[in-house]
Protein backbone atom coordinates (compact mmCIF):
# COMPACT_ATOMS: atom_id res chain seq x y z
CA UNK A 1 3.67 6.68 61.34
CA UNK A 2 6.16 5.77 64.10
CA UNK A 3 3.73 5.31 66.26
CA UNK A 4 1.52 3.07 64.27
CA UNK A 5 4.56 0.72 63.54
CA UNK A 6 4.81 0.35 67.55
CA UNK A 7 1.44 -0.42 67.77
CA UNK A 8 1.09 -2.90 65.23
CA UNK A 9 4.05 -4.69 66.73
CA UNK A 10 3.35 -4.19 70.40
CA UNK A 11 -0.39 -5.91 69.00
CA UNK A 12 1.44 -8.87 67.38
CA UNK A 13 3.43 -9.47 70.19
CA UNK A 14 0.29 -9.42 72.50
CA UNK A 15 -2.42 -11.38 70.45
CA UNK A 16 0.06 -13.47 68.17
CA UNK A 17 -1.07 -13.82 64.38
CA UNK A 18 -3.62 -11.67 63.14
CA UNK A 19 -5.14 -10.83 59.61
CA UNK A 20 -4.43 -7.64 57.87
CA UNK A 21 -8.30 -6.62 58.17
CA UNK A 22 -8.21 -7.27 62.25
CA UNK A 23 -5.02 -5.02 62.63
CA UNK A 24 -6.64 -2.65 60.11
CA UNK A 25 -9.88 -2.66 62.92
CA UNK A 26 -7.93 -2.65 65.92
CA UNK A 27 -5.18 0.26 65.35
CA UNK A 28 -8.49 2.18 63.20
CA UNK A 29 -5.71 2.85 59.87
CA UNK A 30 -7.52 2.01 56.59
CA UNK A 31 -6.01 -1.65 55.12
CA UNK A 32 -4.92 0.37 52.06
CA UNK A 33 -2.63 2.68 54.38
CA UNK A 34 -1.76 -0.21 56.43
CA UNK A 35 -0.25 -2.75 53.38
CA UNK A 36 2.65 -0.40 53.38
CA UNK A 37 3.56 0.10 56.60
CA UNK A 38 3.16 -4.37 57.24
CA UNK A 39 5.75 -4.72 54.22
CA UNK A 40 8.10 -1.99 55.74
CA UNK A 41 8.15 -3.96 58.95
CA UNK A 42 8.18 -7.18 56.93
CA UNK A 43 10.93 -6.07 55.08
CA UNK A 44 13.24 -5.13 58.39
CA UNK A 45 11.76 -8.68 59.55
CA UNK A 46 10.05 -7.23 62.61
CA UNK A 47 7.15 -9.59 61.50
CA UNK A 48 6.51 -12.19 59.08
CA UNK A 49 3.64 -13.24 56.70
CA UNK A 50 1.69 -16.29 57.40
CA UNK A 51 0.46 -18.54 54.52
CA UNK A 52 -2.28 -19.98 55.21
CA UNK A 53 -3.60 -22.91 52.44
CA UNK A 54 -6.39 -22.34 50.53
CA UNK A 55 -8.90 -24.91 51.00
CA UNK A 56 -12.49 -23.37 49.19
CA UNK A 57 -10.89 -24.31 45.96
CA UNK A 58 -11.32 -20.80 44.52
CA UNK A 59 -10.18 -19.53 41.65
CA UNK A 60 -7.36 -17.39 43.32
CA UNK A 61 -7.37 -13.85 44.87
CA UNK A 62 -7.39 -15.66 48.81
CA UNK A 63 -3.74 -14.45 49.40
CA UNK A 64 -4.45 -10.92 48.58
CA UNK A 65 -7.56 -10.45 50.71
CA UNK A 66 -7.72 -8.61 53.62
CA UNK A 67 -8.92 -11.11 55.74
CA UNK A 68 -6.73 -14.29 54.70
CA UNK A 69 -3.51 -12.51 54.62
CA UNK A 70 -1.67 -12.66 57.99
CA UNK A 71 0.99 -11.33 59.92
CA UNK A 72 2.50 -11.99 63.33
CA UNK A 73 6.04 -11.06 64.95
CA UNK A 74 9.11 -12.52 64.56
């Protein structure tokens, strides 16, 4: 898992802010494994989550998707 923790970061630090399902793509670890592993680095504030305002007016759910929930390096 070390080694998936580097990458992520190294990945943030080269492309900036990405979504939890391009990370997911790009390092090939399922988003389910990967939610952990972004809060343990989120928690040690190696990187941060970026809200991002809703503006479909949907009934909720946006800021647990995949692909509207972002990350990039502190």
């Amino acid at each position: 898992m070390r080694g998936v923790l580097s990458n992520i970061l190294a990945l943030l630090e080269e492309r900036g802010t990405l979504s939890v399902l391009e990370i997911s793509q790009i390092v090939e670890v399922e988003s389910s494994a990967l939610h952990p592993m972004l809060e343990l680095l989120e928690r040690k504030a190696k990187i941060q989550k970026v809200e991002l305002p809703c503006k479909s007016g949907c009934a909720g759910g946006c800021e647990t998707a995949d692909h509207m929930l972002f990350f990039k390096k502190c």
